[in-house]
Protein backbone atom coordinates (compact mmCIF):
# COMPACT_ATOMS: atom_id res chain seq x y z
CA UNK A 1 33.88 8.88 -18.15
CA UNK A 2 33.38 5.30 -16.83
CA UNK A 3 35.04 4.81 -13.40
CA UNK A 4 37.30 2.72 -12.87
CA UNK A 5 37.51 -0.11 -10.23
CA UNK A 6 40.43 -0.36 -8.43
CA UNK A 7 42.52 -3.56 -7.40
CA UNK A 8 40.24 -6.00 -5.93
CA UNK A 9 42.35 -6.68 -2.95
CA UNK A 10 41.59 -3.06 -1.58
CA UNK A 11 38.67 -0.82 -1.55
CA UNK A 12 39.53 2.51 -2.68
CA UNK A 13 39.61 5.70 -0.52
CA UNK A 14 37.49 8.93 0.14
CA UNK A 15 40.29 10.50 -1.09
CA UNK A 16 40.64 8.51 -4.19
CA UNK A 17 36.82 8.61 -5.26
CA UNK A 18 37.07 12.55 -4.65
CA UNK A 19 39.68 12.89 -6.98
CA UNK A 20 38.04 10.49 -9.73
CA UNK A 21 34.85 12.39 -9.18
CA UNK A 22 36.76 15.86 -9.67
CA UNK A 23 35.62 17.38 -6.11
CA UNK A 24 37.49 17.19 -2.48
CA UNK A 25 37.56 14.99 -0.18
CA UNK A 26 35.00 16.72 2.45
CA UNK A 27 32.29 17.19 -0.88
CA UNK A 28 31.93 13.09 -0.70
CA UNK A 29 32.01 13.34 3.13
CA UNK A 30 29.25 15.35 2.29
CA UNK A 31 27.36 12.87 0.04
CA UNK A 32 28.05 9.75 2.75
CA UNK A 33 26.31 11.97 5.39
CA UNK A 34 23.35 13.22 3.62
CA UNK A 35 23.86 16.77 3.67
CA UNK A 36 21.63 18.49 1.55
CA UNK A 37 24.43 20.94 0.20
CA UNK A 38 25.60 18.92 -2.64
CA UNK A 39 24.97 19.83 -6.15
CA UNK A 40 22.91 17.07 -7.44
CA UNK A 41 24.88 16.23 -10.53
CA UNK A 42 27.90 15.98 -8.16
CA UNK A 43 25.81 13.91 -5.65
CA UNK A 44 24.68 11.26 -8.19
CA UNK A 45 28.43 11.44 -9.44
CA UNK A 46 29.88 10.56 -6.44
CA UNK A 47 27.30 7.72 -5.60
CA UNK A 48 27.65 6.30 -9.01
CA UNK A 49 31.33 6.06 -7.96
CA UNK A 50 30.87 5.12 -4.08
CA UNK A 51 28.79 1.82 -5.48
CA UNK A 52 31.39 1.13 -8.59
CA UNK A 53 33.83 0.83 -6.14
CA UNK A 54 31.93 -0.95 -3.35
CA UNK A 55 32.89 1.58 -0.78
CA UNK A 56 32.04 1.11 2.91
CA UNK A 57 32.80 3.47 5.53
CA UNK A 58 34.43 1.71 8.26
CA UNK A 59 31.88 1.02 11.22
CA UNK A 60 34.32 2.90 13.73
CA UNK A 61 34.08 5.83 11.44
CA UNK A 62 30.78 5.92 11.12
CA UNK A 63 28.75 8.46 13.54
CA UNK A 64 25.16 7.21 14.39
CA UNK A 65 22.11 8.81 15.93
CA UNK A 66 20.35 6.12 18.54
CA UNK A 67 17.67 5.26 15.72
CA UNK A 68 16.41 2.48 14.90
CA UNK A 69 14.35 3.30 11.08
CA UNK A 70 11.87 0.51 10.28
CA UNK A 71 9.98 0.62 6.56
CA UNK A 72 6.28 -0.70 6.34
CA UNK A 73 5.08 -1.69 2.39
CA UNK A 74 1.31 -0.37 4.30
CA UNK A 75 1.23 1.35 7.51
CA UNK A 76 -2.24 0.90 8.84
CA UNK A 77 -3.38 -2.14 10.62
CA UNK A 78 -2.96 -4.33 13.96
CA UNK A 79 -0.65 -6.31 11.97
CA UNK A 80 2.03 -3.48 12.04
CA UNK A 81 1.09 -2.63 15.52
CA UNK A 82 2.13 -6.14 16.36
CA UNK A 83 6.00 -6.00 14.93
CA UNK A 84 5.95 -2.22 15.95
CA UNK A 85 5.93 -3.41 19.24
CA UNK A 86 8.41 -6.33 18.86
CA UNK A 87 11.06 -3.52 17.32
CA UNK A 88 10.17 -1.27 20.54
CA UNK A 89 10.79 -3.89 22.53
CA UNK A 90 14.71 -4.72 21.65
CA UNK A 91 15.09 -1.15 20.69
CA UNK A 92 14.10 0.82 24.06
CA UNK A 93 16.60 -1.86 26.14
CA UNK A 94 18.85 -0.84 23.96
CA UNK A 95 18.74 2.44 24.28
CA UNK A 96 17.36 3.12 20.82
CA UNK A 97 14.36 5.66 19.23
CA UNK A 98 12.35 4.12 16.26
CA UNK A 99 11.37 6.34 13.43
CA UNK A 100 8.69 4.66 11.27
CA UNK A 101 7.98 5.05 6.66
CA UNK A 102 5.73 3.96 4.68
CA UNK A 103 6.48 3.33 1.34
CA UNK A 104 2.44 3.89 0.30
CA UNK A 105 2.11 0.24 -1.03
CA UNK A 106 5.05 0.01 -2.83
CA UNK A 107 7.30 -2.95 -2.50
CA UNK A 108 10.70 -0.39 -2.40
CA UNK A 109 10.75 2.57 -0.80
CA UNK A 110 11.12 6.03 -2.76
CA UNK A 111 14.53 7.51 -3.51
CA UNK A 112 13.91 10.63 -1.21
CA UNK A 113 13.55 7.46 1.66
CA UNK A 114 16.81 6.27 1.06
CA UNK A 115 18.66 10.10 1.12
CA UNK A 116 17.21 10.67 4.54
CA UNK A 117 17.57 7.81 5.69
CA UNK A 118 21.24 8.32 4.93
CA UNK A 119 20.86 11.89 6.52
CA UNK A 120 20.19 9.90 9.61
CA UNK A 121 22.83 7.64 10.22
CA UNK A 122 20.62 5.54 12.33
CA UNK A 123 21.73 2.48 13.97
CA UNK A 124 20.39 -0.14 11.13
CA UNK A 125 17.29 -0.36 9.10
CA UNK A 126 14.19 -3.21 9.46
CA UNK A 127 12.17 -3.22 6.26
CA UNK A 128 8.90 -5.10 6.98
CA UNK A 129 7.43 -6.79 3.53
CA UNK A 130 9.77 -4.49 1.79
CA UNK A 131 12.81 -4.64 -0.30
CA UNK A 132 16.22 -2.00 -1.59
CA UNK A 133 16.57 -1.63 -5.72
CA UNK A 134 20.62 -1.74 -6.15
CA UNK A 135 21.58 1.64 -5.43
CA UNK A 136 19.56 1.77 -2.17
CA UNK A 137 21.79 -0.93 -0.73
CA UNK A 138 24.79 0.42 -2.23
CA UNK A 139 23.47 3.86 -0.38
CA UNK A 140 23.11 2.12 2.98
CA UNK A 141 26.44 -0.60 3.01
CA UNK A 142 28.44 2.19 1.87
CA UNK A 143 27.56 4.10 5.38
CA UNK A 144 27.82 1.04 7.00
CA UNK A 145 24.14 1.23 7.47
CA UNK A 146 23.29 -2.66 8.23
CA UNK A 147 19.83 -3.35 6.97
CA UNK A 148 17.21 -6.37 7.80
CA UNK A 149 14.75 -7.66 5.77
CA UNK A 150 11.41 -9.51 7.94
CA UNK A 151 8.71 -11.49 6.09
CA UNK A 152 10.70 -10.55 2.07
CA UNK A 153 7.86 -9.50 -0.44
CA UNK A 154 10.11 -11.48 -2.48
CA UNK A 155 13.23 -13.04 -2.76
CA UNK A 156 15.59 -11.01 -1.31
CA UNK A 157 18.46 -12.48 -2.61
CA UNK A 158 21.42 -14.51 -0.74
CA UNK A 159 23.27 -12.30 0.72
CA UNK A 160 20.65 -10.01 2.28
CA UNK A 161 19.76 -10.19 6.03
CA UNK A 162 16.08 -11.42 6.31
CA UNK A 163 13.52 -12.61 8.51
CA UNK A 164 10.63 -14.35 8.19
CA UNK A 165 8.30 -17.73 9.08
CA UNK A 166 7.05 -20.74 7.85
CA UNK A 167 4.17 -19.53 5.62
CA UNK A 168 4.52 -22.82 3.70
CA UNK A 169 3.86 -24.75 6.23
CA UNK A 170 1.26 -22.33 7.83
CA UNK A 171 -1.24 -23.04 4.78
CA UNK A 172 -0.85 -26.47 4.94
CA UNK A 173 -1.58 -26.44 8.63
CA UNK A 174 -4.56 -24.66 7.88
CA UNK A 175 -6.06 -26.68 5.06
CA UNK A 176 -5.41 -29.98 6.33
CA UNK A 177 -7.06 -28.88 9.57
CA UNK A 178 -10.24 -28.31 7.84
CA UNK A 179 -9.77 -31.63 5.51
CA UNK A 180 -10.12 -33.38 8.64
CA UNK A 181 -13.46 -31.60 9.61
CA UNK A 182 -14.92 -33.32 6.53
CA UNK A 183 -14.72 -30.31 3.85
CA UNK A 184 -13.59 -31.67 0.56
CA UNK A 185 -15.05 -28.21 -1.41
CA UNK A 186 -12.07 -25.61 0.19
CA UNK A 187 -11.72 -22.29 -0.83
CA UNK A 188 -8.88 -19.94 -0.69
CA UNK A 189 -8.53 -15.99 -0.46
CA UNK A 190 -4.65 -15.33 -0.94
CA UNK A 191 -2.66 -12.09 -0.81
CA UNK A 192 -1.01 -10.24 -3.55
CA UNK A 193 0.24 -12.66 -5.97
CA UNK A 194 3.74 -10.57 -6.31
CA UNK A 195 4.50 -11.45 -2.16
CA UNK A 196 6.82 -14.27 -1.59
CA UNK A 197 4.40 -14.94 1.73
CA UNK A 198 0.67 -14.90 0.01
CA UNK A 199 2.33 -17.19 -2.49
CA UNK A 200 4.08 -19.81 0.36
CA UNK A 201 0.35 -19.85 1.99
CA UNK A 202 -1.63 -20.65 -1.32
CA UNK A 203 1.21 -23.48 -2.28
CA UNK A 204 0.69 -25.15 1.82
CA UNK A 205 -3.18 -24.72 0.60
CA UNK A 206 -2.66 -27.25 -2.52
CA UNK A 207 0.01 -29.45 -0.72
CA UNK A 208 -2.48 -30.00 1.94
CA UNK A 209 -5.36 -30.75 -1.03
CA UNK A 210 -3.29 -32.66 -2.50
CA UNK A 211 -1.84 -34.89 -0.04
CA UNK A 212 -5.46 -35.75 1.28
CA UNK A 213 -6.03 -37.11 -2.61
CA UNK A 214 -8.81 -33.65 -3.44
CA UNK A 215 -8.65 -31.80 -6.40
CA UNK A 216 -6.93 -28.18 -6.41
CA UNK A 217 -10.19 -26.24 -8.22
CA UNK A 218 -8.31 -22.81 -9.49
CA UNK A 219 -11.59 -21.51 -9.50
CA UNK A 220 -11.58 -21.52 -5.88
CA UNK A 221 -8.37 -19.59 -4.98
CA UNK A 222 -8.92 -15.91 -5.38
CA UNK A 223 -6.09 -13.46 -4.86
CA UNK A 224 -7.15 -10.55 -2.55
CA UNK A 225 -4.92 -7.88 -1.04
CA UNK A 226 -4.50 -8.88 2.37
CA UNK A 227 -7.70 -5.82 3.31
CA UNK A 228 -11.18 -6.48 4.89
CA UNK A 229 -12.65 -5.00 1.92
CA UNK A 230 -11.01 -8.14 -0.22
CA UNK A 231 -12.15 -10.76 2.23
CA UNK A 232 -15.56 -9.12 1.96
CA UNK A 233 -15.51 -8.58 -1.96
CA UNK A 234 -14.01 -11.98 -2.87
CA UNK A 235 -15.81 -13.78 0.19
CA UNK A 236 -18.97 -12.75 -1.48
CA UNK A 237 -17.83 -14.37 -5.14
CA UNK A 238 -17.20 -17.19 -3.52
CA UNK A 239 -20.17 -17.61 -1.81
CA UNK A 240 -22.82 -16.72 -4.11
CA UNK A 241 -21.42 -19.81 -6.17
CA UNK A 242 -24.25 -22.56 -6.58
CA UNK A 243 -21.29 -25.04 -6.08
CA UNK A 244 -20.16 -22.77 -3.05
CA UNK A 245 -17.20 -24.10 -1.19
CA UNK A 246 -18.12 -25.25 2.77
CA UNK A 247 -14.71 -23.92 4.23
CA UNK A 248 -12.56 -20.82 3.21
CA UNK A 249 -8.73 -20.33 3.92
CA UNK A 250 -8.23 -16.67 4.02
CA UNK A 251 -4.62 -15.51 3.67
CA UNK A 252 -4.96 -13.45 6.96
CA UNK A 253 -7.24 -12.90 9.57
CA UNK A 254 -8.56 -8.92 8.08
CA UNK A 255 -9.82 -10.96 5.08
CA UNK A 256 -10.86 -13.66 7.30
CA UNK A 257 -13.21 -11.34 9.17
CA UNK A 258 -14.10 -9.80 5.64
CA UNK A 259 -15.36 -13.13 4.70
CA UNK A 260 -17.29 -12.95 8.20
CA UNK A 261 -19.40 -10.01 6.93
CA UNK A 262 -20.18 -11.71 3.42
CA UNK A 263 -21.41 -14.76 4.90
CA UNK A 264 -23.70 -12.38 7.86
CA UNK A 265 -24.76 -11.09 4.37
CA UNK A 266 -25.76 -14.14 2.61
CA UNK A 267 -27.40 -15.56 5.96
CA UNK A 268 -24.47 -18.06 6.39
CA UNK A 269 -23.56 -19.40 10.00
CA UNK A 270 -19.90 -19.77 10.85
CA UNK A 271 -19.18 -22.49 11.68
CA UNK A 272 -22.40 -24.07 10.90
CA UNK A 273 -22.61 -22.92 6.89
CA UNK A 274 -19.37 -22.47 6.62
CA UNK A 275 -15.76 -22.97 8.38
CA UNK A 276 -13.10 -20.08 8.31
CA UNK A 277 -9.50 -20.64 9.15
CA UNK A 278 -7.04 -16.93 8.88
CA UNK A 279 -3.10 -16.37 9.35
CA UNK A 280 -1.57 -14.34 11.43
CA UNK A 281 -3.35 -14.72 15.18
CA UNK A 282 -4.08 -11.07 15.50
CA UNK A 283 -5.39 -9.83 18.43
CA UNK A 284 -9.05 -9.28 17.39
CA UNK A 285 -9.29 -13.04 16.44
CA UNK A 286 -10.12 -13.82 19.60
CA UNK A 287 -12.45 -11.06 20.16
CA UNK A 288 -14.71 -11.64 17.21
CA UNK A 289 -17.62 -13.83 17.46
CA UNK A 290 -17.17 -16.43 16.64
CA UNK A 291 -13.96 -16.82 17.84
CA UNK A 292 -11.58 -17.27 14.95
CA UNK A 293 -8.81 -20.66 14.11
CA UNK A 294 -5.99 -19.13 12.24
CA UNK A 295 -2.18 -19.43 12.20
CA UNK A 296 -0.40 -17.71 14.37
CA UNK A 297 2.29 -15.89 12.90
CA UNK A 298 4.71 -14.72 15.40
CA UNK A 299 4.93 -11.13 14.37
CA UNK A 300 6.07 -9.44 17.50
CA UNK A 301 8.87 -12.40 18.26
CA UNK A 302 9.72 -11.77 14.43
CA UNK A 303 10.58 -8.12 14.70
CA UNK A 304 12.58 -8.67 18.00
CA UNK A 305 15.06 -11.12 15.90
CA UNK A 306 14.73 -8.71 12.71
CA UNK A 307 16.14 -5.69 15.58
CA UNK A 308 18.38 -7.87 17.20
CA UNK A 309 19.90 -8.59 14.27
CA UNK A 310 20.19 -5.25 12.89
CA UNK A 311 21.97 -4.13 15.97
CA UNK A 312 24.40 -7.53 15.90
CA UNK A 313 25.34 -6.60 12.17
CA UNK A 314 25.91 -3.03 13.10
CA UNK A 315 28.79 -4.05 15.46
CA UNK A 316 32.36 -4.32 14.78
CA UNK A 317 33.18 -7.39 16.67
CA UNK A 318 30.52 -9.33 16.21
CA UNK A 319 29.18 -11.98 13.36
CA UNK A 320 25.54 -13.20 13.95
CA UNK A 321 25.75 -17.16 13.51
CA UNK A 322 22.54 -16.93 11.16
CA UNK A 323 21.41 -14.01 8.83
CA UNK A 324 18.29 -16.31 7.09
CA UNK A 325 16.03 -17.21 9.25
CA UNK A 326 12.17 -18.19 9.66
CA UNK A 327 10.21 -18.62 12.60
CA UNK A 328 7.91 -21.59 13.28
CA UNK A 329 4.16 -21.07 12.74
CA UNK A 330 1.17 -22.76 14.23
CA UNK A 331 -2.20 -23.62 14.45
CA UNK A 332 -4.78 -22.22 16.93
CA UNK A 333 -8.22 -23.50 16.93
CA UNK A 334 -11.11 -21.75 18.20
CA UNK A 335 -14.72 -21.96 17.04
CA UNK A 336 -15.00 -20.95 13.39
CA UNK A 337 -14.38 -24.49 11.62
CA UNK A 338 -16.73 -27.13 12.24
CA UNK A 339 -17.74 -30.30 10.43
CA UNK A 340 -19.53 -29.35 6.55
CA UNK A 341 -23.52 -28.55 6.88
CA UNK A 342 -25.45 -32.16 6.00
C-alpha cells in the first residue's frame, strides 16, 4: 500500500509511521538508530515511510556519539592527508573523534555506508568529492544527522550544505600565467570529466586561451584521473607530438609530477623544454626539483569550514549565515614555467 503523507503543516509521528508501517513504536526507534535487529523487509518499510513523510527526529532527541564521520571518493594521497588534518583540527577542539570511508572511487557511498553510519549517530557527516543518492539523505536528515558536502563531484543541488573553491578561476590563473611567459601551444591534463572541479579547471584553461585571442586546440586537453600514472601516461601523448605543446596545465600537482617523469623520459628540461603549472599546492611541490608553480588550493582551511559547519548545523540554536561557499584560490610561482625554448 502507498503511504500516505500527512497534512503538510505537521510532520507525522513515530507513533503514526509505526502504525502505518504495521509494527510498534520502539521497532522504528529501532530503524532510526541502526540496530541491526530489524527484519529487513520491515526496515526498508519503515524507511520508505520515514522519507514519504519527511520525518526528522528532533535534534534534542537525538543521542550522538562525539564523531565526526568524513567520506573520501579515494583514500590514498597527500591530498586527503591535507583536509584530514583541517577536519582534525576543528574536531579535536571540539572535543570530537573522526572516523574515516572510502567509497573505493565511487562518487556515492555504498548502502551498507549509510546504515552504519546511522548506527553511529555521529555528530555530522563531511563528504569530500562525494555526494548522497535520495534515500541516503533522507537516512541522515531523518536522524538529524547534518551532512557537508566540500569540493561537490557535482552539483549538489540547492539545498545541500557544500564547500568548495574557486577552481574556475584557479585554471585561468594558471593558463594566463604561462600566456604571459610567451607559450601560445598550451596543453592541458584535466581530471575526471564527471567532477564538477576537473571540469571548472579545464573551462578557466579556455577562458584564459581565449581571452589572450589563442585558439582552444581539443587535441590538447586530455582528461586524466587526477593519478601520477595519468600525468605520466597522458604527459607522454602529449609530448611525443611533432607539434608538441611548450607548456602543460595539469589538473593537480600528482599529474603534474607525472608529467615530470615523461618529460625526464623524453630528455625534456623543465622549465627549459617545457613549463608545468599543477593545482592544489601540495606539500611535495616544493620539494620536487624543480620546484613546482601550481594553485594553491586551500584544502586544510577548506575542511576546517566544511567541520565547522557540520557542527553549526548540528545545533539547535544556531543558523550558519552561509551554507554555499568557496574559498579563494591562488597562484604560487616557483621554477617550473619559464619563457618557450627558441
Amino acid at each position: 500500500m502507498k503511504p500516505t503523507k500527512p497534512a503538510a503543516t505537521r510532520t507525522a509521528t513515530l507513533a503514526e509511521i509505526a502504525r502505518e508501517a504495521g509494527v510498534s513504536a520502539p521497532t522504528v526507534s529501532k530503524v532510526l538508530n541502526g540496530r541491526a535487529d530489524v527484519a529487513p523487509g520491515t526496515r526498508s518499510r519503515v524507511e520508505e515511510l520515514l522519507r514519504a513523510h519527511g520525518y526528522r527526529r528532533r535534534r534534542a532527541e537525538a543521542t550522538r556519539s562525539p564523531l565526526i564521520d568524513v567520506v573520501f571518493h579515494e583514500l590514498e594521497s597527500a591530498w586527503a592527508m591535507e583536509v584530514i588534518r583541517g577536519v582534525e583540527n576543528v574536531a579535536r577542539d571540539a572535543g570530537l573523534s573522526v572516523v574515516l570511508s572510502e567509497s573505493a572511487g565511487r562518487l556515492v557511498p555504498g548502502r551498507s555506508w549509510a546504515d552504519q553510519v546511522a548506527a553511529r549517530r555521529p555528530h555530522g557527516v563531511v563528504l569530500v568529492l562525494s555526494g548522497l543518492d535520495e534515500s541516503q539523505r533522507a537516512l541522515l536528515t531523518s536522524r538529524s544527522i547534518p551532512f557537508v558536502v566540500m569540493d561537490p563531484a557535482g552539483d549538489p543541488g540547492a539545498d545541500v550544505p557544500s564547500i568548495g573553491a574557486t577552481n574556475w578561476q584557479g585554471g585561468l590563473a594558471a593558463t594566463r600565467h604561462l600566456v604571459e611567459r610567451g607559450h601560445t601551444r598550451i596543453g592541458a591534463i584535466s581530471g575526471p570529466s564527471r567532477m564538477m572541479c576537473s571540469r571548472a579547471r579545464v573551462d578557466g584553461y579556455r577562458a584564459a586561451l581565449e581571452t589572450a585571442g589563442l585558439p582552444v586546440d581539443p587535441s590538447l586537453i586530455v582528461a586524466g584521473d587526477f593519478h601520477h600514472e595519468a600525468g605520466y601516461r597522458l604527459g607522454l601523448k602529449l609530448l611525443r607530438r611533432a607539434d608538441r605543446p611548450t607548456a602543460v596545465f595539469a589538473g593537480n600537482d600528482l599529474q603534474a609530477l607525472g608529467l615530470y617523469e615523461a618529460a625526464r623520459e623524453l630528455g625534456l628540461r623543465v622549465p627549459e623544454d617545457l613549463s608545468v603549472v599543477g593545482f592544489d599546492d601540495l606539500p611535495v611541490a616544493r620539494w620536487v626539483g624543480p620546484p613546482l608553480t601550481t594553485v594553491r588550493q586551500p584544502l586544510t582551511e577548506m575542511a576546517e569550514a566544511a567541520t565547522r559547519l557540520v557542527l553549526d548545523l548540528g545545533r539547535e540554536d544556531e543558523s550558519p549565515a552561509a551554507t554555499r561557499v568557496e574559498l579563494a584560490t591562488s597562484l604560487v610561482v616557483r621554477s617550473s614555467t619559464a619563457a618557450p625554448p627558441h
